[in-house]
N, C-alpha and C. Protein backbone atom coordinates (compact mmCIF):
# COMPACT_ATOMS: atom_id res chain seq x y z
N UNK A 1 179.77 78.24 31.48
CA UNK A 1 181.19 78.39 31.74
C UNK A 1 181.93 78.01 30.46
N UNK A 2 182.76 78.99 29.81
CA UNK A 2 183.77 78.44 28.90
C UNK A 2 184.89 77.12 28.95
N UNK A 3 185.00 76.79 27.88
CA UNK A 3 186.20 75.73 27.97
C UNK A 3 187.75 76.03 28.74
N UNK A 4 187.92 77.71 28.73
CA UNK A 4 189.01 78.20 28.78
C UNK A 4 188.94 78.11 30.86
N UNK A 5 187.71 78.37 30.66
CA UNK A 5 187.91 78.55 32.58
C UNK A 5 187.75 77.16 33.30
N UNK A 6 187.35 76.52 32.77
CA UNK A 6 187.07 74.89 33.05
C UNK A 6 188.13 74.52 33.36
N UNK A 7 189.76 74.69 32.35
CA UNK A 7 190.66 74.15 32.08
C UNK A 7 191.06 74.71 33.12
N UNK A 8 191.09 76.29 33.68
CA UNK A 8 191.57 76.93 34.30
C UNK A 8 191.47 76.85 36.13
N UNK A 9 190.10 76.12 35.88
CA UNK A 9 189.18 75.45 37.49
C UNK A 9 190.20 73.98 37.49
N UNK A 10 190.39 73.29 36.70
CA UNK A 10 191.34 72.32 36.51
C UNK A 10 192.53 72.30 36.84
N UNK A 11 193.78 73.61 36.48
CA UNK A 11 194.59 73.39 36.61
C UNK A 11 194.77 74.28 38.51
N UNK A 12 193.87 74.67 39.15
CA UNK A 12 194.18 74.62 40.25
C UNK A 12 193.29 74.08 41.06
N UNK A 13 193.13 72.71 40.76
CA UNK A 13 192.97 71.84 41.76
C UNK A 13 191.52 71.34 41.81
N UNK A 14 190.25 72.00 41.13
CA UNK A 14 189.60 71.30 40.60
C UNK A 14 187.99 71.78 41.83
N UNK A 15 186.95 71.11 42.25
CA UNK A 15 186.25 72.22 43.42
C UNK A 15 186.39 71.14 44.49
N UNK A 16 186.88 69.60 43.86
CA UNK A 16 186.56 68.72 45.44
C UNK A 16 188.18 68.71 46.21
N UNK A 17 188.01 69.12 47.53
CA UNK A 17 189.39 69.06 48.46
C UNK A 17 188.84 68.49 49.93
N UNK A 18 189.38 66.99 50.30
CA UNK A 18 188.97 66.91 51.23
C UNK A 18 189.35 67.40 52.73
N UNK A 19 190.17 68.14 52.46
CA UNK A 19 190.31 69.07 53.67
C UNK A 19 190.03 70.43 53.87
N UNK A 20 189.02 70.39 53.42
CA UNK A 20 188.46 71.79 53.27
C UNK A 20 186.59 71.19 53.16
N UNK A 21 186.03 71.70 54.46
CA UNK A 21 184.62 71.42 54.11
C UNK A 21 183.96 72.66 53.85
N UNK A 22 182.75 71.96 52.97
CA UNK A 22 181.96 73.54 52.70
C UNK A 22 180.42 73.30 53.01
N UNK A 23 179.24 74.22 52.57
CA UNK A 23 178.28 74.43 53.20
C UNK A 23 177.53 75.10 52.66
N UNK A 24 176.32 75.20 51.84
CA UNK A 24 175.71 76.06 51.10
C UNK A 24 175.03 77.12 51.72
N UNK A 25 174.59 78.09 51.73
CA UNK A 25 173.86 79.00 52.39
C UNK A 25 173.39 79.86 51.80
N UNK A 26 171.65 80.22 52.50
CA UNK A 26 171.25 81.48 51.32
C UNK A 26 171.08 82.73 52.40
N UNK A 27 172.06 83.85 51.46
CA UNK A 27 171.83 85.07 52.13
C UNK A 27 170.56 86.10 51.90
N UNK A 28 169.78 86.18 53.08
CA UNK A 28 168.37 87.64 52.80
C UNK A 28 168.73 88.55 52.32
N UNK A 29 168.90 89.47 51.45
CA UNK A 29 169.09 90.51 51.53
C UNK A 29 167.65 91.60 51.14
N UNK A 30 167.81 92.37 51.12
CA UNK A 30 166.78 93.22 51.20
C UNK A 30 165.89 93.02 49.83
N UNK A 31 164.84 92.47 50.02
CA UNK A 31 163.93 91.94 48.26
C UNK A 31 164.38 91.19 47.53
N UNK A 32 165.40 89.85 48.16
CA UNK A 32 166.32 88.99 47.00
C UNK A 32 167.52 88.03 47.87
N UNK A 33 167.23 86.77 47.62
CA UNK A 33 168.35 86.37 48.48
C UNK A 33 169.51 86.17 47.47
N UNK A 34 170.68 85.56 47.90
CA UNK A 34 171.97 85.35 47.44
C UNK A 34 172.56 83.69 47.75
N UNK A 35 172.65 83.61 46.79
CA UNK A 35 173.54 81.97 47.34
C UNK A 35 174.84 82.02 48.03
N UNK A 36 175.12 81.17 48.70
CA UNK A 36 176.37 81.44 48.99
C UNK A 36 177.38 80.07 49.43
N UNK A 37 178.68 80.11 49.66
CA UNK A 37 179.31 78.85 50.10
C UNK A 37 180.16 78.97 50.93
N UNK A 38 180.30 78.35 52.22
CA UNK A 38 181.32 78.83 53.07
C UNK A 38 182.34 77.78 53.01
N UNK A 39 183.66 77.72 53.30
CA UNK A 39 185.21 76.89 53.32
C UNK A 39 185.48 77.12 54.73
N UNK A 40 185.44 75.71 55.15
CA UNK A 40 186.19 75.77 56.71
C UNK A 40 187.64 74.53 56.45
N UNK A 41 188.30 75.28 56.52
CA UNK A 41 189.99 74.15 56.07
C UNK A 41 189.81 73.23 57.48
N UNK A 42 190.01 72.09 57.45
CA UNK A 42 190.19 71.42 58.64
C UNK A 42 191.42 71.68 59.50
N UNK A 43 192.44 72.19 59.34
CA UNK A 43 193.03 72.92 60.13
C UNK A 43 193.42 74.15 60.05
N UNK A 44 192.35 74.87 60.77
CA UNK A 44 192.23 76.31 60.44
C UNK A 44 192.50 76.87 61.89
N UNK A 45 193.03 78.04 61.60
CA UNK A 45 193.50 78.76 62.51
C UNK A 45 192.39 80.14 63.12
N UNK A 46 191.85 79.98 64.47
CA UNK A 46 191.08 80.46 64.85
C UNK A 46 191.11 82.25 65.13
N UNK A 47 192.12 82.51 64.86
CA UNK A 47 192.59 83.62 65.14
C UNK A 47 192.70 84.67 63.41
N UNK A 48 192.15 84.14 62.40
CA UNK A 48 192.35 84.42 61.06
C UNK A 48 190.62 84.69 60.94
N UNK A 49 190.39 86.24 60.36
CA UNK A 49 189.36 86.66 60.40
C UNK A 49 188.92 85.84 58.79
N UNK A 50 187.31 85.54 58.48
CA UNK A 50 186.73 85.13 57.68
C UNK A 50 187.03 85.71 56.46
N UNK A 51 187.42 85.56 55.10
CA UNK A 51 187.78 86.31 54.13
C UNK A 51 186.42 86.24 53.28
N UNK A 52 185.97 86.97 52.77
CA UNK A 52 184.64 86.68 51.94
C UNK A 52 185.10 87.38 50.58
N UNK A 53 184.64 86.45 49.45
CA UNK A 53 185.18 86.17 47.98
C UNK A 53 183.77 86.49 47.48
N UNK A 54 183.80 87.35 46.51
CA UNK A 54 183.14 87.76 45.24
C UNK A 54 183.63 87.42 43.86
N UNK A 55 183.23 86.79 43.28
CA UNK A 55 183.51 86.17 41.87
C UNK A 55 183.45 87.68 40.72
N UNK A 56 184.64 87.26 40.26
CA UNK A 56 185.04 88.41 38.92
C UNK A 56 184.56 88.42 37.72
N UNK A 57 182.70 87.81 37.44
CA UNK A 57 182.41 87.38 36.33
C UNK A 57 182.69 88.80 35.32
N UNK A 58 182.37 90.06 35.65
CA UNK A 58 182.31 91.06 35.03
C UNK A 58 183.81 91.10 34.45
N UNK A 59 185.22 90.29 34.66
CA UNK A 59 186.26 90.45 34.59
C UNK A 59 186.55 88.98 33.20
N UNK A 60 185.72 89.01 32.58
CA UNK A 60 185.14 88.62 31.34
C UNK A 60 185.57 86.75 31.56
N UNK A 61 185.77 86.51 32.46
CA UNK A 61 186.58 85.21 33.38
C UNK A 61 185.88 84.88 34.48
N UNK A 62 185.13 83.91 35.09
CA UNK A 62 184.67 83.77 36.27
C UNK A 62 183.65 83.79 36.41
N UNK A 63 183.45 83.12 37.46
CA UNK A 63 181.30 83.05 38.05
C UNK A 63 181.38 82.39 39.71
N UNK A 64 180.18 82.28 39.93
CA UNK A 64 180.19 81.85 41.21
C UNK A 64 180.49 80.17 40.88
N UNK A 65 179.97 79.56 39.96
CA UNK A 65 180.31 78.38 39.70
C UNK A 65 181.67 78.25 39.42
N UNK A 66 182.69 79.25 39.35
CA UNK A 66 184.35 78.66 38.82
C UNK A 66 184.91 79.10 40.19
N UNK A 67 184.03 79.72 41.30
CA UNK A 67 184.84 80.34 42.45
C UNK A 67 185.05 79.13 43.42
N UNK A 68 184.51 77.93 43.85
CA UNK A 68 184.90 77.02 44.03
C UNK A 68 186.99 76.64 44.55
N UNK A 69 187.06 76.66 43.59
CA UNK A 69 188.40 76.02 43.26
C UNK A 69 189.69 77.39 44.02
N UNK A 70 189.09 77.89 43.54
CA UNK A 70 190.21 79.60 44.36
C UNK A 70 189.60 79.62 45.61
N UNK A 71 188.88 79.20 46.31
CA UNK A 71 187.92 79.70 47.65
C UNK A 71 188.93 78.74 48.32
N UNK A 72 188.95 77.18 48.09
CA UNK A 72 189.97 76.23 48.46
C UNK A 72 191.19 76.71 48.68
N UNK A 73 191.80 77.46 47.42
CA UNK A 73 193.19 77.23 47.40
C UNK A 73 193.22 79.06 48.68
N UNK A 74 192.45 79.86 48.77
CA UNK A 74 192.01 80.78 49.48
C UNK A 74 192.49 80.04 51.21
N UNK A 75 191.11 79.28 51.54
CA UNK A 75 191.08 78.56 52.41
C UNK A 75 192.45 77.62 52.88
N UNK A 76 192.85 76.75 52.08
CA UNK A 76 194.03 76.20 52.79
C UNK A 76 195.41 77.20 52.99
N UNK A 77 195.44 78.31 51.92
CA UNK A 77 196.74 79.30 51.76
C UNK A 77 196.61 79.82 53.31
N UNK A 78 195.35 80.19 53.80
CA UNK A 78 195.46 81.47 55.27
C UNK A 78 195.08 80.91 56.26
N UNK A 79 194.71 79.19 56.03
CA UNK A 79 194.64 78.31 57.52
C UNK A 79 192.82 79.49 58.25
N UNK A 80 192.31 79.81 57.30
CA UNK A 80 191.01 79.99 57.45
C UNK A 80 190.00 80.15 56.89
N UNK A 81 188.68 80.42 57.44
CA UNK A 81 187.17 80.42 56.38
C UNK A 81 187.22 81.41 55.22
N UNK A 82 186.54 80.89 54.44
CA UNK A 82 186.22 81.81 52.81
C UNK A 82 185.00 81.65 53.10
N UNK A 83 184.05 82.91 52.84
CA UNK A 83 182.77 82.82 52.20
C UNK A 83 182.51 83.89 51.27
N UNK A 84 182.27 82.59 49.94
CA UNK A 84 181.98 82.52 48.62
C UNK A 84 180.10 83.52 48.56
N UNK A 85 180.28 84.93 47.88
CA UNK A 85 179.01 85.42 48.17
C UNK A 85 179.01 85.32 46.28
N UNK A 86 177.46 85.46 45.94
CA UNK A 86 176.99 85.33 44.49
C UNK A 86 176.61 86.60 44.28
N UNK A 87 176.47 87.45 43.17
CA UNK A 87 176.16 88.53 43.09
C UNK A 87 175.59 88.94 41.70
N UNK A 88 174.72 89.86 41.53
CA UNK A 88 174.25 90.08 40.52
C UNK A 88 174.74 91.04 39.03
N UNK A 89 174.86 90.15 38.21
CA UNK A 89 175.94 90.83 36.97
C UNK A 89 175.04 91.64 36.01
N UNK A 90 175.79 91.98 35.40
CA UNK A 90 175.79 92.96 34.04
C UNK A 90 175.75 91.65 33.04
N UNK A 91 175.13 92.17 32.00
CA UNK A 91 174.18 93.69 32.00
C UNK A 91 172.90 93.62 32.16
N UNK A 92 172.44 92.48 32.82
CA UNK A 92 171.19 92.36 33.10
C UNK A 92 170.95 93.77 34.96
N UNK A 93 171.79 93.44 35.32
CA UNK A 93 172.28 94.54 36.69
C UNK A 93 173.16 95.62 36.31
N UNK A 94 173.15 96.57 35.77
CA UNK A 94 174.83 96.99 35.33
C UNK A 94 174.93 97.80 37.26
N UNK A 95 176.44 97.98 36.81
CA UNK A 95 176.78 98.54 37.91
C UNK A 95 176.25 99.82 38.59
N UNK A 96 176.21 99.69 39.53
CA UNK A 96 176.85 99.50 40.67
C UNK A 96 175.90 97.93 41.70
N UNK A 97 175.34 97.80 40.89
CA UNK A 97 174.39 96.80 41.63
C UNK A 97 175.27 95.66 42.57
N UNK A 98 176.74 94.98 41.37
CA UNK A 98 177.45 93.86 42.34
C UNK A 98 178.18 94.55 43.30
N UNK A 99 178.16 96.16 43.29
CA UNK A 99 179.01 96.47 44.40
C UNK A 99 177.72 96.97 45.52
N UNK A 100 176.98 96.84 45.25
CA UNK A 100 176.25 96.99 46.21
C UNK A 100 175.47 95.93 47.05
N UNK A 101 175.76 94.49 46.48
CA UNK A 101 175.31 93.49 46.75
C UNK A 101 177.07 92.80 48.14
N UNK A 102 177.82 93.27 47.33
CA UNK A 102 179.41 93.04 48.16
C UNK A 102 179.07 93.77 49.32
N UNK A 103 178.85 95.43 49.51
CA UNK A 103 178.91 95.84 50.74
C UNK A 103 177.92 95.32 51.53
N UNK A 104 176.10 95.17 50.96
CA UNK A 104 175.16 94.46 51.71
C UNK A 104 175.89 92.88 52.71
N UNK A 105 176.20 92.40 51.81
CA UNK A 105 176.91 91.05 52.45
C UNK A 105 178.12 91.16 53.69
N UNK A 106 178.72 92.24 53.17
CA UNK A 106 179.68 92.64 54.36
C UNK A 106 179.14 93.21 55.88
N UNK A 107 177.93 93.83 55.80
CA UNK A 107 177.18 93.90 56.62
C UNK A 107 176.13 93.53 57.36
């Protein structure tokens, strides 16, 4: 992770919030699992469908390690769950691979 996104995981709020619990989890997917992290806000609103977050590393900014901190501010903004999915980048994957790892997870 750069210095620039560190600062940037910093200035919103950092990954520990104690009203917001989380939960590690590994997703199967077909020949490969996925890490993943789920956000349950402690007062969350049951009626607010699950939002699931993909990290913008390809967006020369971001990783699953800086998604943390936005999953929170995610989570407390809509009074419901985030789950944080990991996905496989470029250019070791080039595309379409993380979009195909997003729809797998959605399903």
């Amino acid at each position: 992770m750069c210095a620039g996104t560190d600062k940037l995981v910093e200035q919103f709020g950092g990954r520990a919030e104690p009203s917001v619990n989380y939960a590690h989890h590994v997703l199967p997917f077909e020949g490969r699992d996925f890490p993943a992290l789920s956000y349950r806000p402690s007062a969350q609103n049951p009626d607010i469908p699950i939002l699931v977050s993909f990290h913008y590393g390809g967006g020369i900014v971001g990783s699953f390690e800086t998604s943390p901190a936005f999953c929170v501010i995610f989570a407390k903004s809509i009074a419901g769950s985030v789950l944080s999915v990991d996905n496989r980048l470029a250019p070791e994957r080039p595309w379409p691979a993380d979009l195909n790892d997003a729809i797998e997870a959605l399903i």
